[in-house]
C-alpha atoms as a PDB file:
ATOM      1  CA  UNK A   1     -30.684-106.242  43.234  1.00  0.00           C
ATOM      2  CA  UNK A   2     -27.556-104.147  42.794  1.00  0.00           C
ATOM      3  CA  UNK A   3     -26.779-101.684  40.040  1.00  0.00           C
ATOM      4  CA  UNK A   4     -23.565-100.847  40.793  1.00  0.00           C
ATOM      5  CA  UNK A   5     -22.209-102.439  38.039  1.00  0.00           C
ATOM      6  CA  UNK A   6     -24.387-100.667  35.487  1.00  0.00           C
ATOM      7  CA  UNK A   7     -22.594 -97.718  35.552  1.00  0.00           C
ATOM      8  CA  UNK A   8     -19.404 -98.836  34.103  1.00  0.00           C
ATOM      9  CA  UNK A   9     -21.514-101.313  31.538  1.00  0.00           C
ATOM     10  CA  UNK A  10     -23.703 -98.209  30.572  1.00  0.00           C
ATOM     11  CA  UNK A  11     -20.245 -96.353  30.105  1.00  0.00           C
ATOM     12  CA  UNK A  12     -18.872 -99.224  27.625  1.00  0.00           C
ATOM     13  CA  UNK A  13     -21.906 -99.032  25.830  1.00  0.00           C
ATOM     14  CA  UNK A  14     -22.882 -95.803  24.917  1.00  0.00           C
ATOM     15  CA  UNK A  15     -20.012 -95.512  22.656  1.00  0.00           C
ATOM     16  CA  UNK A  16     -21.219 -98.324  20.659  1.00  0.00           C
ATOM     17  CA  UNK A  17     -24.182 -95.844  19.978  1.00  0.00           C
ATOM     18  CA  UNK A  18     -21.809 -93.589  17.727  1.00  0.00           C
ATOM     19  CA  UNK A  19     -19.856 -96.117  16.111  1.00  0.00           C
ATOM     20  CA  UNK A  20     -23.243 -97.048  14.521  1.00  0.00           C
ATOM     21  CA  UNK A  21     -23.145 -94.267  12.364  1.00  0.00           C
ATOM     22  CA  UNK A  22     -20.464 -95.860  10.662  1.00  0.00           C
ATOM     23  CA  UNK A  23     -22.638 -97.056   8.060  1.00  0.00           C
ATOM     24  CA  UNK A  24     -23.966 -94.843   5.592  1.00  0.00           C
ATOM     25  CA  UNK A  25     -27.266 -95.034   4.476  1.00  0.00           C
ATOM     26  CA  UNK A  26     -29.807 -94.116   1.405  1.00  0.00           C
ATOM     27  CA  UNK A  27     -33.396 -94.136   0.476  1.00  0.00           C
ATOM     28  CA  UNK A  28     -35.082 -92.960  -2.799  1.00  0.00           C
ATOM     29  CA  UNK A  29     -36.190 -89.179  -2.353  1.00  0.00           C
ATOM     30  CA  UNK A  30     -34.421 -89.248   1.117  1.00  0.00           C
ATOM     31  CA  UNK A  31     -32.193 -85.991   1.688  1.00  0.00           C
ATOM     32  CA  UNK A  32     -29.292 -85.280   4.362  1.00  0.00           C
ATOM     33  CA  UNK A  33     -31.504 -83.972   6.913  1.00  0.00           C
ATOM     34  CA  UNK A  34     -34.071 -87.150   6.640  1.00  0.00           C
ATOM     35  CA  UNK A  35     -31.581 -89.184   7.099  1.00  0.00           C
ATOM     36  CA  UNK A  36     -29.497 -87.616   9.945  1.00  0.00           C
ATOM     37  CA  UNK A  37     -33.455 -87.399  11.870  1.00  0.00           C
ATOM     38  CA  UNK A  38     -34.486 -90.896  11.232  1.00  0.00           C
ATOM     39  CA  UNK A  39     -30.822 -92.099  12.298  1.00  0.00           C
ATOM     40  CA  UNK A  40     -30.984 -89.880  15.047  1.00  0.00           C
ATOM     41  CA  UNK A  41     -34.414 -91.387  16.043  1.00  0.00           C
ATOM     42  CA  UNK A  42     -33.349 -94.980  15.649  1.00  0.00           C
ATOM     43  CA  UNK A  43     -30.428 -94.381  17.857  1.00  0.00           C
ATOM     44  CA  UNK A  44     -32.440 -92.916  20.796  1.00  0.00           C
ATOM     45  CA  UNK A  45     -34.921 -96.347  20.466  1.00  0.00           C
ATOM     46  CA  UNK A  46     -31.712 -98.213  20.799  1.00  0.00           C
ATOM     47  CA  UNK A  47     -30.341 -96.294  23.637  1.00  0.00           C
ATOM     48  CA  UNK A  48     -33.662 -97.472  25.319  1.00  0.00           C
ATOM     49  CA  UNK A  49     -33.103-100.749  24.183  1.00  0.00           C
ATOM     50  CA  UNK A  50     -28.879-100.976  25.015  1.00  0.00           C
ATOM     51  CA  UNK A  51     -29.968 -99.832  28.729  1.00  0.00           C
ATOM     52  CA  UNK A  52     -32.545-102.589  29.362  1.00  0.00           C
ATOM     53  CA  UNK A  53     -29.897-104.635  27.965  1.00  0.00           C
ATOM     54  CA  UNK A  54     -27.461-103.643  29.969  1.00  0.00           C
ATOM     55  CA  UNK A  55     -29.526-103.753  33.154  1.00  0.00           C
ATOM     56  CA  UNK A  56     -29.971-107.423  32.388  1.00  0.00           C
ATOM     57  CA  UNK A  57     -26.268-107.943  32.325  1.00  0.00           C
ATOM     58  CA  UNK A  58     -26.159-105.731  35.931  1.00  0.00           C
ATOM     59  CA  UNK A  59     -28.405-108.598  36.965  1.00  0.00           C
ATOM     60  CA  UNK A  60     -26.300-111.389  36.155  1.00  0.00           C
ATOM     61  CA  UNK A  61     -23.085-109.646  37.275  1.00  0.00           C
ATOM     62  CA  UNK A  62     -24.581-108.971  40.977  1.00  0.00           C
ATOM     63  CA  UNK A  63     -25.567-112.677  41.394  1.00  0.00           C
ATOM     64  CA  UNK A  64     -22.267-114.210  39.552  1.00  0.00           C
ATOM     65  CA  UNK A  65     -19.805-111.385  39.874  1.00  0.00           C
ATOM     66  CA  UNK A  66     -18.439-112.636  43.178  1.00  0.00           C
ATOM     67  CA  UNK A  67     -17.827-115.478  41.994  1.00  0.00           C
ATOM     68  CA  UNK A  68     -16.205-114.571  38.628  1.00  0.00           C
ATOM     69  CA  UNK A  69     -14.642-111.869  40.637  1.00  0.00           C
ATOM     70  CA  UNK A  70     -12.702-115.010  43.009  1.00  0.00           C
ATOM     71  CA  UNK A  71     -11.806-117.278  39.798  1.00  0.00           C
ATOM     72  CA  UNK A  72     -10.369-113.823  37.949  1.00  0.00           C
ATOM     73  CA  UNK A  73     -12.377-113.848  34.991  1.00  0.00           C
ATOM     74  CA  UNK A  74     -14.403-110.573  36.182  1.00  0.00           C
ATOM     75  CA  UNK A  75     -12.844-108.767  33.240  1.00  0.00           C
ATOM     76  CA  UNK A  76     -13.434-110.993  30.724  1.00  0.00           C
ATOM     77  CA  UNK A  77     -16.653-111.006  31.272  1.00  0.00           C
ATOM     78  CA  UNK A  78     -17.564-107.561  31.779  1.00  0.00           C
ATOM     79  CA  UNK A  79     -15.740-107.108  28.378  1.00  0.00           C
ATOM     80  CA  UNK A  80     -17.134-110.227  26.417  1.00  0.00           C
ATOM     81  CA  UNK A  81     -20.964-108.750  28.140  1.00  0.00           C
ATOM     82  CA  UNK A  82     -20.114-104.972  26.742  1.00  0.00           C
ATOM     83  CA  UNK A  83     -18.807-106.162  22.879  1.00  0.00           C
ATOM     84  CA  UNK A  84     -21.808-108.799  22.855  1.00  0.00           C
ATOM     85  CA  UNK A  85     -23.852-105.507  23.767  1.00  0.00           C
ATOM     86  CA  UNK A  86     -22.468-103.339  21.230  1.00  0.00           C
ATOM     87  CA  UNK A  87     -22.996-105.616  18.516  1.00  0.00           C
ATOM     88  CA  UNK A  88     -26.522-106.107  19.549  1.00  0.00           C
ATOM     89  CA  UNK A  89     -26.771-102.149  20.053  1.00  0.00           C
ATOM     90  CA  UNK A  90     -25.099-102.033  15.797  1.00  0.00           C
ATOM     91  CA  UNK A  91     -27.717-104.419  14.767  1.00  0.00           C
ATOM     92  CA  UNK A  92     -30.665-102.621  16.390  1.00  0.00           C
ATOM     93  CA  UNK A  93     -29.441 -99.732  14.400  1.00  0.00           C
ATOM     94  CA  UNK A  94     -29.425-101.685  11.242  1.00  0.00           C
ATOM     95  CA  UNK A  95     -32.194-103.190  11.957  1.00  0.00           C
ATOM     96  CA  UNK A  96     -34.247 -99.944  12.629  1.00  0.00           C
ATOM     97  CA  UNK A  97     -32.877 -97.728   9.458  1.00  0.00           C
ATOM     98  CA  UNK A  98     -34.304-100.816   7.050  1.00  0.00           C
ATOM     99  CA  UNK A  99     -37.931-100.578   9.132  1.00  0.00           C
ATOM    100  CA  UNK A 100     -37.640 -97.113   7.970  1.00  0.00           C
ATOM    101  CA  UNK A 101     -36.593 -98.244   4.212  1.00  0.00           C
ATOM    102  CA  UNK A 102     -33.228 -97.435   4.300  1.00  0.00           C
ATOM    103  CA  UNK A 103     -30.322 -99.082   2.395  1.00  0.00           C
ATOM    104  CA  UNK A 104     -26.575 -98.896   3.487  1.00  0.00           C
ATOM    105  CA  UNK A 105     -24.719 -97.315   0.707  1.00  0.00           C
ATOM    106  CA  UNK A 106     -20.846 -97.089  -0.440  1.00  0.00           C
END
C-alpha cells in the first residue's frame, strides 16, 4: 500500500500534539517538573498512537482517494480524517494524565 499520503496527515497531526497542553493539570504532592515529565511522557505514547492512527487513514485514502479525488471531496476528507484525529490524539492525552492521577485544573 501507499504512504504517500501520510506525510501531509502526519503534518496535520502533530500539531494537535501541542494544543493538548492546553489543559492544565494537578495532582496532590505533584510539582511543576512532575507534571511537565508525566505530560511530556503521555504525549510521546500518543505520538505513537496518532501515527498508527494516521497510517490507518493513509490506508483508506490510497484505496478511496481516487475516487474522492474524481467526485472533489478529497479535501474534505483529508480535513474531516485530520480534526477526527486530533480529537482522538486530545483525548488520549486526557485520557493518559488521569491513568497517571491527574486532574485538569482552572
Amino acid at each position: 500500500m501507499t504512504r504517500r499520503w501520510a506525510m501531509p496527515l502526519l503534518l496535520l497531526l502533530f500539531p494537535a500534539l501541542a494544543a493538548c497542553g492546553t489543559t492544565h493539570w494537578g495532582k496532590a504532592g505533584a510539582n511543576k517538573d512532575a507534571i511537565t515529565a508525566d505530560l511530556a511522557d503521555c504525549r510521546a505514547r500518543v505520538e505513537a498512537l496518532v501515527e498508527r492512527d494516521a497510517n490507518i487513514d493513509t490506508d483508506i485514502l490510497a484505496t478511496r482517494g481516487r475516487d474522492w479525488a474524481l467526485s472533489g471531496a478529497l479535501g474534505v476528507k483529508q480535513s474531516s480524517t485530520a480534526a477526527a484525529d486530533r480529537g482522538r490524539a486530545e483525548h488520549y492525552v486526557d485520557d493518559c494524565m488521569r491513568a497517571k492521577g491527574y486532574a485538569p485544573t482552572s
